[in-house]
C-alpha atoms as a PDB file:
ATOM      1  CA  UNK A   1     -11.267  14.662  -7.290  1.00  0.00           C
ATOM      2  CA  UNK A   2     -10.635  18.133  -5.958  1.00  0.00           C
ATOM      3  CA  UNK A   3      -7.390  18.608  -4.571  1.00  0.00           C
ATOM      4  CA  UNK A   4      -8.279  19.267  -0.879  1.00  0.00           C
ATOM      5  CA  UNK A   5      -6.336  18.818   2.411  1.00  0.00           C
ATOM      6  CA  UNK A   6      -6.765  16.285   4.389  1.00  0.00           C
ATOM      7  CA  UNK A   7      -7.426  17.092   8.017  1.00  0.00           C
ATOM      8  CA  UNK A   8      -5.759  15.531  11.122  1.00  0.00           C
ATOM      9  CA  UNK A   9      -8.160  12.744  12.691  1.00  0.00           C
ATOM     10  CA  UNK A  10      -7.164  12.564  16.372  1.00  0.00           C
ATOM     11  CA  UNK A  11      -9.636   9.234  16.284  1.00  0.00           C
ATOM     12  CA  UNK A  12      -6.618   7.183  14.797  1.00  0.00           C
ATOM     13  CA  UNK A  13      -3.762   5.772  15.678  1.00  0.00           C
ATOM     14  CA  UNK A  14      -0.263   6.779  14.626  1.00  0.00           C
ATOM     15  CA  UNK A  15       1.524   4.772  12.007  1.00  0.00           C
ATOM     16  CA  UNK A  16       3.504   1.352  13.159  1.00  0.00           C
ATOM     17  CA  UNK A  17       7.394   0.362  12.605  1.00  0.00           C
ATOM     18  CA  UNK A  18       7.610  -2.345   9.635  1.00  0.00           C
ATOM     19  CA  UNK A  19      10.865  -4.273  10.521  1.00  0.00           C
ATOM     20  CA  UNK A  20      12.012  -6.645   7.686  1.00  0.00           C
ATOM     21  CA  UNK A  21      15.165  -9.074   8.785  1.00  0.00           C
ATOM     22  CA  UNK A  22      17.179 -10.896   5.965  1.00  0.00           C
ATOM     23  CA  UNK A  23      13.810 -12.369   4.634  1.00  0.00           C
ATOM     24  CA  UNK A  24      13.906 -15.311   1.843  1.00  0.00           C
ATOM     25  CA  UNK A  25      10.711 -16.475   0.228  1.00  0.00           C
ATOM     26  CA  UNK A  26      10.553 -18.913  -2.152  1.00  0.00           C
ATOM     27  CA  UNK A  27       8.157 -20.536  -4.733  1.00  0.00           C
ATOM     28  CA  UNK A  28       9.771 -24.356  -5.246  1.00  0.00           C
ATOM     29  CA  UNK A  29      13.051 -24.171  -6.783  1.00  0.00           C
ATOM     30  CA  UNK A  30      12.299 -19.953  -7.443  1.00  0.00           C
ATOM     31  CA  UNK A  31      13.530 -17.774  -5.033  1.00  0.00           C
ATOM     32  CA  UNK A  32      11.644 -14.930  -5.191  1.00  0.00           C
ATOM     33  CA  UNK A  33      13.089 -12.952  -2.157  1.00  0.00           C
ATOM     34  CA  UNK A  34      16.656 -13.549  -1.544  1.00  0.00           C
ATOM     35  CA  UNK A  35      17.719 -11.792   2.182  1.00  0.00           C
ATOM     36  CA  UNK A  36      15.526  -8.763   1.813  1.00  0.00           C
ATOM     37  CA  UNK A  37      15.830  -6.054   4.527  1.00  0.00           C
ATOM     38  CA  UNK A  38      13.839  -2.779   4.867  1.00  0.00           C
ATOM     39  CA  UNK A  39      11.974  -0.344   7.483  1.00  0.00           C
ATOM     40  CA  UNK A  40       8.639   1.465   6.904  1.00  0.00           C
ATOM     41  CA  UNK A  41       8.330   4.150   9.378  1.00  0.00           C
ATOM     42  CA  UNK A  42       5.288   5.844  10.670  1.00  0.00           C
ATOM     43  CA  UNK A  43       4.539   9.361   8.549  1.00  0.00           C
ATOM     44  CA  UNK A  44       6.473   8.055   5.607  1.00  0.00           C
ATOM     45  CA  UNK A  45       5.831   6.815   1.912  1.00  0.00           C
ATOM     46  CA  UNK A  46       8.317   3.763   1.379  1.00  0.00           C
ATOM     47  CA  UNK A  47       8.814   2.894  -2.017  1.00  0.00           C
ATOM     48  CA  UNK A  48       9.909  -0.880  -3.221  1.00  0.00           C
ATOM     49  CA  UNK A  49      10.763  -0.741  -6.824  1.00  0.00           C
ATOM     50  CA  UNK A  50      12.250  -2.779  -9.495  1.00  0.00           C
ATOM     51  CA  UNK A  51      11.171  -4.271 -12.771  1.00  0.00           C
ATOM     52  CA  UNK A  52       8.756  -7.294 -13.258  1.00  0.00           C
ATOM     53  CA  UNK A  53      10.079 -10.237 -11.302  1.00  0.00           C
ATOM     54  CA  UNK A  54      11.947  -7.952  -8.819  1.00  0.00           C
ATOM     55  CA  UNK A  55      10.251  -9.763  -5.995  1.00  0.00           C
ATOM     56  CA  UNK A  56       7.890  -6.684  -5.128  1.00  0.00           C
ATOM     57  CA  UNK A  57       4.543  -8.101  -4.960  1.00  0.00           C
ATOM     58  CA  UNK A  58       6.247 -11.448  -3.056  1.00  0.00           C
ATOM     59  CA  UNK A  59       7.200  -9.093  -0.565  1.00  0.00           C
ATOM     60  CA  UNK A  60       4.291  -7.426   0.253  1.00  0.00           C
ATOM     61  CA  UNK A  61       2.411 -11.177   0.187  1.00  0.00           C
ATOM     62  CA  UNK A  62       5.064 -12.699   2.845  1.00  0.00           C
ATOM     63  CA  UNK A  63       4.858  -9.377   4.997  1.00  0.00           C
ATOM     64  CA  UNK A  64       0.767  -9.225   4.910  1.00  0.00           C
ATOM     65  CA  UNK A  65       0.759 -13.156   5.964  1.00  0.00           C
ATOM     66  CA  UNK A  66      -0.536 -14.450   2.017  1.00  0.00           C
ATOM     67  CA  UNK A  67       2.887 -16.441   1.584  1.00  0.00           C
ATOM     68  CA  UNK A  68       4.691 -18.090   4.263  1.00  0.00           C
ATOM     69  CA  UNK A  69       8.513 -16.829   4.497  1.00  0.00           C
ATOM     70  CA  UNK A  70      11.332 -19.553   3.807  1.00  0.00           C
ATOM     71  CA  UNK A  71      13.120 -17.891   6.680  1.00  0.00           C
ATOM     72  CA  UNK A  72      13.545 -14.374   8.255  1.00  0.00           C
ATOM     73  CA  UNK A  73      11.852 -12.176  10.258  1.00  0.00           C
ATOM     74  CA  UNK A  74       8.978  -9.881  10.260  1.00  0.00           C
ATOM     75  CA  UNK A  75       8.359  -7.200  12.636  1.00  0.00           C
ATOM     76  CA  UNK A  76       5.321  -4.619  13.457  1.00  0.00           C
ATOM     77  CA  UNK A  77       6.652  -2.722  16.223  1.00  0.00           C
ATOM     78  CA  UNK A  78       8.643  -5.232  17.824  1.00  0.00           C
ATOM     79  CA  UNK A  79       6.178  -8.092  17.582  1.00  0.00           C
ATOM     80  CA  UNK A  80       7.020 -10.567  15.668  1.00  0.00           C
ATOM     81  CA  UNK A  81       4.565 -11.432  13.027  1.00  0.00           C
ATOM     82  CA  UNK A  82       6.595 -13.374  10.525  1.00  0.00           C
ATOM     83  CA  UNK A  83       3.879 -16.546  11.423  1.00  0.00           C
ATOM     84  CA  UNK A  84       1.257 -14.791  12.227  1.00  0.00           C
ATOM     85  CA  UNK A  85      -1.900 -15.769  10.596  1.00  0.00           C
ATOM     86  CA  UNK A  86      -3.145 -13.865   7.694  1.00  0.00           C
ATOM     87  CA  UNK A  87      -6.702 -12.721   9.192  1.00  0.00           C
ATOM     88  CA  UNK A  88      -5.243 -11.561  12.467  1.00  0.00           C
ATOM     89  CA  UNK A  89      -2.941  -8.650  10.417  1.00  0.00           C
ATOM     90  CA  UNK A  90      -5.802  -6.432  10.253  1.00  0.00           C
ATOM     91  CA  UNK A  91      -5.985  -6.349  14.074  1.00  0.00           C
ATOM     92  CA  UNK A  92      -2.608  -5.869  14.451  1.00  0.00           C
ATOM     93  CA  UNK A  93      -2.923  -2.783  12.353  1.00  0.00           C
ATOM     94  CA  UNK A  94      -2.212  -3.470   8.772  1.00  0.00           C
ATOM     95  CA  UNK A  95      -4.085  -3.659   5.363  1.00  0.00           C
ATOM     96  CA  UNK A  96      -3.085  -5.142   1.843  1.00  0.00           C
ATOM     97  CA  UNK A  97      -4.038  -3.620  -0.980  1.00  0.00           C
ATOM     98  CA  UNK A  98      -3.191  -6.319  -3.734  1.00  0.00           C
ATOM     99  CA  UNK A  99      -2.689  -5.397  -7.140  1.00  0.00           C
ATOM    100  CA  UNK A 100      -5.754  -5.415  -9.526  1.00  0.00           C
ATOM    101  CA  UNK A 101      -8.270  -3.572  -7.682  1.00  0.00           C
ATOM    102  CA  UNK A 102     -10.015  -6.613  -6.349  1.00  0.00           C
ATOM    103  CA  UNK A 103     -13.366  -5.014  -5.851  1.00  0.00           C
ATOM    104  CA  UNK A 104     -16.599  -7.480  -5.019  1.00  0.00           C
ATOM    105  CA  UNK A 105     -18.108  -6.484  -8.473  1.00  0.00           C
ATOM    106  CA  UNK A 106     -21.348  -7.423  -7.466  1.00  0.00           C
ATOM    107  CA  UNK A 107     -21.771  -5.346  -4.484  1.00  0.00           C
ATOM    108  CA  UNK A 108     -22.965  -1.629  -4.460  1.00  0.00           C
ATOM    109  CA  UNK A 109     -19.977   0.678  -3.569  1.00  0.00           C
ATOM    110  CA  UNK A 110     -20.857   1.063   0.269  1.00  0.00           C
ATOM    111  CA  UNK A 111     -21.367  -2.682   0.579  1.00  0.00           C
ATOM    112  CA  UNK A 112     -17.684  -3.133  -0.357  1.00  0.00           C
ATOM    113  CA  UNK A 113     -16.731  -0.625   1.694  1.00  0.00           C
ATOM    114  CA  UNK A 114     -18.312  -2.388   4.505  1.00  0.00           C
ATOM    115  CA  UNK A 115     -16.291  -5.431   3.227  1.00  0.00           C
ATOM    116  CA  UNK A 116     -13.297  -3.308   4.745  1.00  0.00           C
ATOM    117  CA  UNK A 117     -15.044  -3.126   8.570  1.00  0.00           C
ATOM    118  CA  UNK A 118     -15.460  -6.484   8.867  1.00  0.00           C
ATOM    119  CA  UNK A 119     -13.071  -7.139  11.254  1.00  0.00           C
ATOM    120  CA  UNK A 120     -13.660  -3.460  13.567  1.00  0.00           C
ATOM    121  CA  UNK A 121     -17.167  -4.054  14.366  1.00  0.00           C
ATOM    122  CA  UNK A 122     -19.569  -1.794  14.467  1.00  0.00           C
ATOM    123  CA  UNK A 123     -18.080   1.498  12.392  1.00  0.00           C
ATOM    124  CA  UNK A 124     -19.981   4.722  12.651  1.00  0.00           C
ATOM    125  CA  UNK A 125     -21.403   6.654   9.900  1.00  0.00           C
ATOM    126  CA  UNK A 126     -19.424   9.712  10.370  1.00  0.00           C
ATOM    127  CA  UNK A 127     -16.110   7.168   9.075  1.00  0.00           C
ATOM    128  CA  UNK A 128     -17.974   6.033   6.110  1.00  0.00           C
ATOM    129  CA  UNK A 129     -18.529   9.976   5.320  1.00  0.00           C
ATOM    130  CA  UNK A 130     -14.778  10.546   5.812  1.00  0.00           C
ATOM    131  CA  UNK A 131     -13.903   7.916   3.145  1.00  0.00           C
ATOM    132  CA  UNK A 132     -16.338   9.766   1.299  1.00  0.00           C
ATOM    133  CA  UNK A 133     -14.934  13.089   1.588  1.00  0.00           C
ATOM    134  CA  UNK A 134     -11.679  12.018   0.684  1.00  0.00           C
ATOM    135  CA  UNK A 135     -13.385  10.013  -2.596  1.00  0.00           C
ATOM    136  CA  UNK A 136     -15.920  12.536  -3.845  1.00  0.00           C
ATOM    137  CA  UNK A 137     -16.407  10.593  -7.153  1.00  0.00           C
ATOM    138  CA  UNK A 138     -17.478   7.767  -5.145  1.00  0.00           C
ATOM    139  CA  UNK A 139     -20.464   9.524  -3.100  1.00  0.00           C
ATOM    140  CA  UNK A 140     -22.714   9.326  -6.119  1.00  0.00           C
ATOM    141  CA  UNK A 141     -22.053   6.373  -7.041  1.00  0.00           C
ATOM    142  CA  UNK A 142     -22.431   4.755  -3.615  1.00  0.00           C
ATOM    143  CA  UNK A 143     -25.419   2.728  -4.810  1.00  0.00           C
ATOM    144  CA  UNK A 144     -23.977   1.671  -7.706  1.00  0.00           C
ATOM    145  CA  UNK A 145     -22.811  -2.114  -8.270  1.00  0.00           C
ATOM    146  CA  UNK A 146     -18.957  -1.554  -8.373  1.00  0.00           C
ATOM    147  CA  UNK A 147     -18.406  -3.458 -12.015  1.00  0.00           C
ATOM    148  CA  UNK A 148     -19.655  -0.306 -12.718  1.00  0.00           C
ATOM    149  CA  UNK A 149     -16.727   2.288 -12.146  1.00  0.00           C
ATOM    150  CA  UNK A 150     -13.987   2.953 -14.269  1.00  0.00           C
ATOM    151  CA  UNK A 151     -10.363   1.994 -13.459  1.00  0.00           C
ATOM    152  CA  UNK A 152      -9.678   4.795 -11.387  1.00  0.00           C
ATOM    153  CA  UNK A 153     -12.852   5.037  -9.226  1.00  0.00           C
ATOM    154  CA  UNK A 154     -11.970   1.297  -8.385  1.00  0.00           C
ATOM    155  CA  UNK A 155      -8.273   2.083  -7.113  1.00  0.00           C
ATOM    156  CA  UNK A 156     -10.354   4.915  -4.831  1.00  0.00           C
ATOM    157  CA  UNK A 157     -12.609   2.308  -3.774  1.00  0.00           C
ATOM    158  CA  UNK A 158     -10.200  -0.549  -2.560  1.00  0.00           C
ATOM    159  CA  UNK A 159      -7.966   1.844  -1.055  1.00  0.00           C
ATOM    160  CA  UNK A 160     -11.162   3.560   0.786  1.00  0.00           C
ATOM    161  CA  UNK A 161     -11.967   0.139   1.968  1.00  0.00           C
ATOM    162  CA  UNK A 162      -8.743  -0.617   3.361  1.00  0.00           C
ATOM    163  CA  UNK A 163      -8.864   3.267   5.330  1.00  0.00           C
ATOM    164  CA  UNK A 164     -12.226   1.825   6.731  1.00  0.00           C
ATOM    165  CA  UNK A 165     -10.140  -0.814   8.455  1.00  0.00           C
ATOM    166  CA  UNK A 166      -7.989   1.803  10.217  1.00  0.00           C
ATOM    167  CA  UNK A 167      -4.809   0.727   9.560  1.00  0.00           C
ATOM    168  CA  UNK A 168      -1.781   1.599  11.294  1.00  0.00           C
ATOM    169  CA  UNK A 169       0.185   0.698   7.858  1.00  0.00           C
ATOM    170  CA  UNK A 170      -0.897   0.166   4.848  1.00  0.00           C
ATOM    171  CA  UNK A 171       0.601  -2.174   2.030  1.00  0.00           C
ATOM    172  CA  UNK A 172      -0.195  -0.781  -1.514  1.00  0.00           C
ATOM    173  CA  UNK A 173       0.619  -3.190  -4.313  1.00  0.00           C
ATOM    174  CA  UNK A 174       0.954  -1.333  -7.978  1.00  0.00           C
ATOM    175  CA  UNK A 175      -1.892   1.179  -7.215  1.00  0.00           C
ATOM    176  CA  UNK A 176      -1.104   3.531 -10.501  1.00  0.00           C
ATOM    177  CA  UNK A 177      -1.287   0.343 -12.961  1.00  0.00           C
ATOM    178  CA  UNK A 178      -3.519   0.815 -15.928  1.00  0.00           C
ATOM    179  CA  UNK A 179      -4.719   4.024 -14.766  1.00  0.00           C
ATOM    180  CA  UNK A 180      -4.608   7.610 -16.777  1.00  0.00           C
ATOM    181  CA  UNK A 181      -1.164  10.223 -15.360  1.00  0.00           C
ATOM    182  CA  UNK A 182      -3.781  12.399 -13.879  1.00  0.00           C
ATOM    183  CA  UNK A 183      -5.861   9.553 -12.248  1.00  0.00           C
ATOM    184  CA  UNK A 184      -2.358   8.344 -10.858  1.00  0.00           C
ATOM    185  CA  UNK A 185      -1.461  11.979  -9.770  1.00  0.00           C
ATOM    186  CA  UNK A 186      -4.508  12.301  -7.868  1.00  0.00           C
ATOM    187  CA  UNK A 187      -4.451   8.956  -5.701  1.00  0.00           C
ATOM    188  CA  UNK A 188      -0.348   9.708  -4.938  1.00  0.00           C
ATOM    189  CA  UNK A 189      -1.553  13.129  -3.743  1.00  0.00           C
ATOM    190  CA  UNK A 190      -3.961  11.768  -1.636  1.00  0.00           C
ATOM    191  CA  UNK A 191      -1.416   9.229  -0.614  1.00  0.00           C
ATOM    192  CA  UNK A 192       0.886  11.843   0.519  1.00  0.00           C
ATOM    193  CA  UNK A 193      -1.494  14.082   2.364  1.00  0.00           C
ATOM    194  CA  UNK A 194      -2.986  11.064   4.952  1.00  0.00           C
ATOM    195  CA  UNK A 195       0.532  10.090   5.385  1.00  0.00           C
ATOM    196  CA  UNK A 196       1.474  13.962   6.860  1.00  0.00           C
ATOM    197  CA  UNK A 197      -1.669  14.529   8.507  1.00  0.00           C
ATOM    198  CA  UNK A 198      -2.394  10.703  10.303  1.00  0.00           C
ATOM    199  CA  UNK A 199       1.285   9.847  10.867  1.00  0.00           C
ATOM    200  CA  UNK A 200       0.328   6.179   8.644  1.00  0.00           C
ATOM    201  CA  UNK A 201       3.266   3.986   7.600  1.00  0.00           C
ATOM    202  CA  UNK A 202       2.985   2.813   3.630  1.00  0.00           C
ATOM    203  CA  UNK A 203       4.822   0.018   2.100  1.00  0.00           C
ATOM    204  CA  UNK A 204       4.570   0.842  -1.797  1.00  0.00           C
ATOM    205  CA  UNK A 205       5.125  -1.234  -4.673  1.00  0.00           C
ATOM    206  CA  UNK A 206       4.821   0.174  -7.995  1.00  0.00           C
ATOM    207  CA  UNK A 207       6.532  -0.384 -11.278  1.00  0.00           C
ATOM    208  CA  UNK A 208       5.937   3.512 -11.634  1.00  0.00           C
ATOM    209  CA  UNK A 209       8.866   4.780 -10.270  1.00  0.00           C
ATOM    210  CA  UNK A 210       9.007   8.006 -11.445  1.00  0.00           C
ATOM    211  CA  UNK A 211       5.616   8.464  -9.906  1.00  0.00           C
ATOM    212  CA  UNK A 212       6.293   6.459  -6.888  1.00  0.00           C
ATOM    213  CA  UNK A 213       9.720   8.552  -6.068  1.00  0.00           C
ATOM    214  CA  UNK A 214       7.838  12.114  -6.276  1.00  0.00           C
ATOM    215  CA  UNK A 215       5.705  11.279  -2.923  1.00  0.00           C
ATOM    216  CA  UNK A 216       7.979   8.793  -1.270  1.00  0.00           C
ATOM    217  CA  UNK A 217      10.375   9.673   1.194  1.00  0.00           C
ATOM    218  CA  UNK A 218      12.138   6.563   0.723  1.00  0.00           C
ATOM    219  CA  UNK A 219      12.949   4.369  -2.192  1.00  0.00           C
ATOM    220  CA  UNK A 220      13.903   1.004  -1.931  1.00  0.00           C
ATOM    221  CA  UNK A 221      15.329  -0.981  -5.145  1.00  0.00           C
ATOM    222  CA  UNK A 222      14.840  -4.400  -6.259  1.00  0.00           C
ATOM    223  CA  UNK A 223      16.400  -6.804  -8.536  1.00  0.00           C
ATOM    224  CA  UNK A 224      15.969 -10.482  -8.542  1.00  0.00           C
ATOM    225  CA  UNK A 225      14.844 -10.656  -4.978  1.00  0.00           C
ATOM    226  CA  UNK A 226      17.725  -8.772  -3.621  1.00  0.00           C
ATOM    227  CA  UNK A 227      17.770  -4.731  -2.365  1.00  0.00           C
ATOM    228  CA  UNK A 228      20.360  -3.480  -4.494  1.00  0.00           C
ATOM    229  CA  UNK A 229      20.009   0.276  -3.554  1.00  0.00           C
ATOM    230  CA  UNK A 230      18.173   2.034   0.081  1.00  0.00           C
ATOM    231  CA  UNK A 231      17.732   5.966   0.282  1.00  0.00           C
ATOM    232  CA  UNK A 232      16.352   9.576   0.357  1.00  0.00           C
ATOM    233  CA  UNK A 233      13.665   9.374  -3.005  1.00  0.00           C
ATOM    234  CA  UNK A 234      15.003  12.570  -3.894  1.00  0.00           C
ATOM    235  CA  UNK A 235      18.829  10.888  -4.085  1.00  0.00           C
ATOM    236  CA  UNK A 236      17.448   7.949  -5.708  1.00  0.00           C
ATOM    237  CA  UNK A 237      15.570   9.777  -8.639  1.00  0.00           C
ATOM    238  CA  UNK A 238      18.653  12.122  -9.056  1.00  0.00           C
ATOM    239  CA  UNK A 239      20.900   8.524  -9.598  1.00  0.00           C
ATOM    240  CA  UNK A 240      20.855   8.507 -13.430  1.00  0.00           C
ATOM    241  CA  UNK A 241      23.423   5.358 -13.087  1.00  0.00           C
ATOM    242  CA  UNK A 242      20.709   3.692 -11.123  1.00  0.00           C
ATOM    243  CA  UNK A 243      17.595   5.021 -12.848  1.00  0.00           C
ATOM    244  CA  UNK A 244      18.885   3.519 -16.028  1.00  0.00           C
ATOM    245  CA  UNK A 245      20.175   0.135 -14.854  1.00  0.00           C
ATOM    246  CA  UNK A 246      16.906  -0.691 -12.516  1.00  0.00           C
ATOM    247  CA  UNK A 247      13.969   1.904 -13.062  1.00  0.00           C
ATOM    248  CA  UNK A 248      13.668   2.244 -16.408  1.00  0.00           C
ATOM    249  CA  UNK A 249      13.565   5.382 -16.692  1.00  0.00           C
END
């Protein structure tokens, strides 16, 4: 994927305000989130990271709809969409991207992106193109049934399908797992261009926080459901203390 810019589309929307109040989910007896409180802003990369059973991906489930908060509150600009119902985020603006590249393996590559317009109506051609352009390695295989693509081209794919929806914020869940450094390199690049040129809010998880902190603007820390640290990437990654104890790294 070449590295080009990504131009300005005045067709979109500006990024939304994620607003996360004291927020406790919980699985039984397991708490997975204990109090958790962040903000996404539009035009930046947020980062939530932490080891395996941080809570990451149960915060990114409660916030999308997917699991039903114990208590708290969930905001998208001021509305409160803590109960909302799960099909009515995309309206509102946001897309999930779950962890594991959930592709429809038996459809061609432009019928699962079409997956991701479902709820816009009619989308014109020239927004499948720009998906395209920003995915070159997809355009020839666009025909192709999508069991067919490697790791990588699959991470393009969801994430293309998501775009399609026109989010206002986007919810990335582990997007560099599995994949080759200069597979991962490519999609955080791409990341970090739409996020200057649209003004989109993103909510990412990854376990990759080395990778994660290079693009985001800011990091949010994990451990056992609770934030233990909030600030600047660039602080966060020069935190050796903190790097050791919680990022591994």
């Amino acid at each position: 994927m070449p590295d080009t810019a990504v131009a300005p589309d005045a067709t979109r929307t500006s990024g939304a305000t994620l607003e996360v109040r004291d927020l406790t989910t919980s699985y039984g007896p397991v708490r997975a989130l204990d109090g958790v409180s962040l903000t996404a802003a539009p035009g930046r990369i947020t980062a939530v990271l932490g080891a395996n059973g941080a809570g990451k991906t149960s915060l990114l489930r409660t916030v999308s709809g997917l699991v039903r908060a114990s208590s708290g509150t969930v905001l998208l600009d001021g509305a409160d969409v803590t109960r909302a119902a799960v099909e009515s985020m995309v309206g509102r603006g946001m897309a999930h991207v779950p962890e594991g590249r959930g592709v429809i393996a038996e459809l061609t590559v432009e019928e699962n992106l079409r997956v991701g317009a479902l709820f816009r109506g009619k989308v014109g051609r020239e927004e499948f193109d720009r998906v395209y352009d920003l995915f070159p390695r997809l355009v020839e295989r666009r025909d192709n049934p999508a069991h067919t693509l490697s790791g990588g081209e699959r991470q393009m794919l969801v994430i293309g399908r998501a775009l399609l929806a026109r989010p206002r914020i986007l919810l990335l869940d582990e997007p560099s797992l599995g994949l080759a450094p200069r597979i991962v390199a490519q999609i955080f690049g791409l990341l970090r261009q739409l996020v200057d040129a649209e003004g989109l809010s993103v909510l990412l998880v990854e376990q990759n926080a080395r990778s994660a902190l290079s693009v985001a603007d800011v990091g949010i820390v994990l451990n056992l459901g609770r934030v233990v640290a909030t600030d600047d990437a660039r602080t966060l990654m020069a935190d050796e203390d903190l790097r050791h104890a919680y990022l591994g790294f």
